[in-house]
Protein backbone atom coordinates (compact mmCIF):
# COMPACT_ATOMS: atom_id res chain seq x y z
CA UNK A 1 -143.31 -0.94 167.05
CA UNK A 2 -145.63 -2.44 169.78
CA UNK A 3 -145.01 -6.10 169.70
CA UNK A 4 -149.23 -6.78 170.46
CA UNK A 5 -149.44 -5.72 166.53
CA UNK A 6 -147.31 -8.77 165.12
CA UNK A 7 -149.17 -11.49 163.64
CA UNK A 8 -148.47 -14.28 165.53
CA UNK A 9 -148.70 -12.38 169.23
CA UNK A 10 -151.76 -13.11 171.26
CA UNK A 11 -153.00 -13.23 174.52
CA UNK A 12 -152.33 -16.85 175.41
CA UNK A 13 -148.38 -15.64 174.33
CA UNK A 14 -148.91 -12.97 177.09
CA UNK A 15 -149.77 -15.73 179.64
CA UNK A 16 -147.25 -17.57 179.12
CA UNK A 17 -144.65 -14.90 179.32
CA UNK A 18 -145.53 -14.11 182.44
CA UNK A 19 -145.81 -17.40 184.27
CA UNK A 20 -142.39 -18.46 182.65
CA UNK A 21 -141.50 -14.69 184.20
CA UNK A 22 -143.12 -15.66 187.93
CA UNK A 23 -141.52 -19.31 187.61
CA UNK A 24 -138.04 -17.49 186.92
CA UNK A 25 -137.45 -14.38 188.92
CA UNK A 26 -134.51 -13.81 186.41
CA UNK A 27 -132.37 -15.37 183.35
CA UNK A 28 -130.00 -16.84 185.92
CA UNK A 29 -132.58 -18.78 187.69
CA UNK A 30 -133.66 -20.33 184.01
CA UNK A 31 -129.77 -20.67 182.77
CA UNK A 32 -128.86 -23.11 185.95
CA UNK A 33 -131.61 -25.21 184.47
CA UNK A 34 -129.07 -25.57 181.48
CA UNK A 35 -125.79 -25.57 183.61
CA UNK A 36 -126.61 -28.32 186.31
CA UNK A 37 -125.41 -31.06 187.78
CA UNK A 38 -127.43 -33.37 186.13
CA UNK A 39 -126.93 -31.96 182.21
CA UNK A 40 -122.95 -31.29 183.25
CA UNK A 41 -122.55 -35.35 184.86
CA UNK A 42 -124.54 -36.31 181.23
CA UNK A 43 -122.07 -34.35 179.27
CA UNK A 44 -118.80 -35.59 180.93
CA UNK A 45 -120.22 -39.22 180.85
CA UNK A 46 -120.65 -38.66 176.66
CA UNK A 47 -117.29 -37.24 177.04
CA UNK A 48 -115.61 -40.49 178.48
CA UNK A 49 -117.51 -42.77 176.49
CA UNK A 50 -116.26 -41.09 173.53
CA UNK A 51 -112.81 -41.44 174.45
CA UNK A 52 -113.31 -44.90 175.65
CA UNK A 53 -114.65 -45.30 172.07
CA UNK A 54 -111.47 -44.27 170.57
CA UNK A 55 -109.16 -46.07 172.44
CA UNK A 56 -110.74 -48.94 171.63
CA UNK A 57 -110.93 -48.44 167.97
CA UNK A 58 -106.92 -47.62 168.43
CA UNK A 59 -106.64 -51.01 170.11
CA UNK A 60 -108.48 -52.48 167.70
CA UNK A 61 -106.62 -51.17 164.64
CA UNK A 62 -103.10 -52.31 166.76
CA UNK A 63 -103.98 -55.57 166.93
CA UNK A 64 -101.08 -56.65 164.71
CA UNK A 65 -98.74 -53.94 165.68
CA UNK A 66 -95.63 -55.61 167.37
CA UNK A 67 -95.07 -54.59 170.83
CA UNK A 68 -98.26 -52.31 171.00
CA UNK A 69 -99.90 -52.45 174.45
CA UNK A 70 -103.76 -51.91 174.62
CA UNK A 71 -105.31 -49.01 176.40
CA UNK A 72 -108.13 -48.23 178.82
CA UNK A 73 -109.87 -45.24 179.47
CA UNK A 74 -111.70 -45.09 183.04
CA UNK A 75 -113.59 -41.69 184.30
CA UNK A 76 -116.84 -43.41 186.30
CA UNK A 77 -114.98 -43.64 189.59
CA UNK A 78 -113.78 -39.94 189.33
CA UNK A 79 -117.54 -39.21 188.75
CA UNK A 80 -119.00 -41.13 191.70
CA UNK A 81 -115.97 -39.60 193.71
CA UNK A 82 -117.28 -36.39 192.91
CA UNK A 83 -121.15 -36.69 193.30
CA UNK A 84 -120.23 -38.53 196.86
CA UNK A 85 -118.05 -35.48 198.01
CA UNK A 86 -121.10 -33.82 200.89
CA UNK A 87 -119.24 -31.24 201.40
CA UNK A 88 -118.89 -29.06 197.91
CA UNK A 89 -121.55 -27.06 196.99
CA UNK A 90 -123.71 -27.15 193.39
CA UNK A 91 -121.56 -24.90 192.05
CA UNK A 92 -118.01 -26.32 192.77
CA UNK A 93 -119.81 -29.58 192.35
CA UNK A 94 -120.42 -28.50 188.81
CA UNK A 95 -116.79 -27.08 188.38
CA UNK A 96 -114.96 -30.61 189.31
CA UNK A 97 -117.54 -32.42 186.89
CA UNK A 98 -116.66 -29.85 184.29
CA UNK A 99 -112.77 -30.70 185.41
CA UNK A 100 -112.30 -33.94 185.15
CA UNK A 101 -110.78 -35.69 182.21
CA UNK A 102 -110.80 -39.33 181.27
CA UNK A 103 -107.74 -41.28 182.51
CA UNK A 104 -106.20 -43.29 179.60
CA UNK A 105 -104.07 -46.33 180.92
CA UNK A 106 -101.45 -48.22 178.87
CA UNK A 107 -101.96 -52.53 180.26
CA UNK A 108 -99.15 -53.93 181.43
CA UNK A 109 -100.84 -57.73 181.17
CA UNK A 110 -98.60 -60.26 179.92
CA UNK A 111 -99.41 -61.24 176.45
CA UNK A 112 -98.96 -65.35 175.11
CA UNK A 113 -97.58 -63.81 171.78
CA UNK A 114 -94.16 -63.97 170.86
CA UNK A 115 -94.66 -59.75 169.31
CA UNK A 116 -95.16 -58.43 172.86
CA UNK A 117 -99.05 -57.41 171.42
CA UNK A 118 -101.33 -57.71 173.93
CA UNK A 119 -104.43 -56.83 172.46
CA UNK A 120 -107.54 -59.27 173.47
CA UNK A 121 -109.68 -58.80 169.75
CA UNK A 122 -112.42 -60.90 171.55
CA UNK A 123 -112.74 -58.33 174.70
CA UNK A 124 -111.86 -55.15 172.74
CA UNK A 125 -115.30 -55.93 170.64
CA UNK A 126 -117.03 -56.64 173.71
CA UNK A 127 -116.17 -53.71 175.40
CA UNK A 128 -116.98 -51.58 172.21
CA UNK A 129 -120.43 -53.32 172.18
CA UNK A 130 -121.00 -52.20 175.58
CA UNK A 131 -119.52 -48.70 175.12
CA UNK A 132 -122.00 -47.68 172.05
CA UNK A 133 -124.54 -49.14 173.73
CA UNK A 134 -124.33 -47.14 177.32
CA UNK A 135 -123.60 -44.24 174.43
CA UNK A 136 -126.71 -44.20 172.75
CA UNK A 137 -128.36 -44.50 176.19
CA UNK A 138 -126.58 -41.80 177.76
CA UNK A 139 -127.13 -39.60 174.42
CA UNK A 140 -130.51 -40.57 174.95
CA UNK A 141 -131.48 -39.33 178.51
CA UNK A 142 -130.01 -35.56 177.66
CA UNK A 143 -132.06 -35.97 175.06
CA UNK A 144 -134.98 -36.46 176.92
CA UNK A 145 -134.26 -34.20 179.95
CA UNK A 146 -134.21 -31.48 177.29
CA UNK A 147 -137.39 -32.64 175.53
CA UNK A 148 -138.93 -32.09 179.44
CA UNK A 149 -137.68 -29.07 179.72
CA UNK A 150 -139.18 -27.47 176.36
CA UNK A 151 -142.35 -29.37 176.87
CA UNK A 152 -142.85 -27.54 180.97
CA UNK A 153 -141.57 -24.33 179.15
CA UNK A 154 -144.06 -24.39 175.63
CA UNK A 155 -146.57 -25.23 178.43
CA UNK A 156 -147.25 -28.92 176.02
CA UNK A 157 -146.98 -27.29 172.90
CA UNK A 158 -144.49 -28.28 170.65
């Protein structure tokens, strides 16, 4: 079956095939468009966010457990550690990214109640407030490097 005799095939198809072909001598060249350090530093930041969410929303839920200590989850420093390492290449530059986990921290601040809880209500909402928030943003610029990417590849066309 010659795919020129399917319906929706036409020339302007052709075209683009081949300067999506000349832009990307092969698959691999198009895939590390996908696998980056950009898209993998996006992921790992949703990643830690998400966790950060849950601890909170653990802390949160403990607020009247006797003797329950809050948590913290931390993974930004590890991050900028990485992207300020010169000398790693792209590719074991993408590795650590993919590599790192979120470090969860149990406080050992002194609490004023007589339980041994030391769970701030007032600064666990905060900090969830800020955590959705940098969520939703971060959500929202992968979503928007990929909308980039499909609009340079369907050449505008959605």
């Amino acid at each position: 079956i010659c795919i020129c005799s399917h319906k929706s095939f036409s020339i302007r198809n052709l075209v683009n095939i081949s300067i999506f072909l000349r832009l990307f001598n092969n698959w691999g060249d198009f895939l590390n468009w996908l696998d980056n350090i950009s898209v993998n530093l996006m992921n790992k930041d949703l990643d830690g966010l998400w966790a950060r969410q849950q601890e909170i929303s653990d802390n949160i839920a403990n607020v009247e457990t006797p003797g329950y200590k809050s948590k913290s989850v931390s993974f930004e420093d590890q991050l900028k550690a990485l992207l300020s390492d010169s000398s790693a290449n792209n590719s074991e530059t993408i590795d650590n990214i993919k590599n790192t986990q979120p470090q969860i921290t149990v406080s050992d601040d002194k609490t004023s109640r007589l339980d041994g809880n030391n769970v701030d209500t007032e600064k666990e909402n905060i900090e969830l407030a800020r955590t959705q928030l940098n969520y939703m943003y971060s959500l929202r610029e992968l979503s928007d490097y990929f909308s980039r990417l499909r609009y340079a590849i369907t050449d505008g066309k959605s």
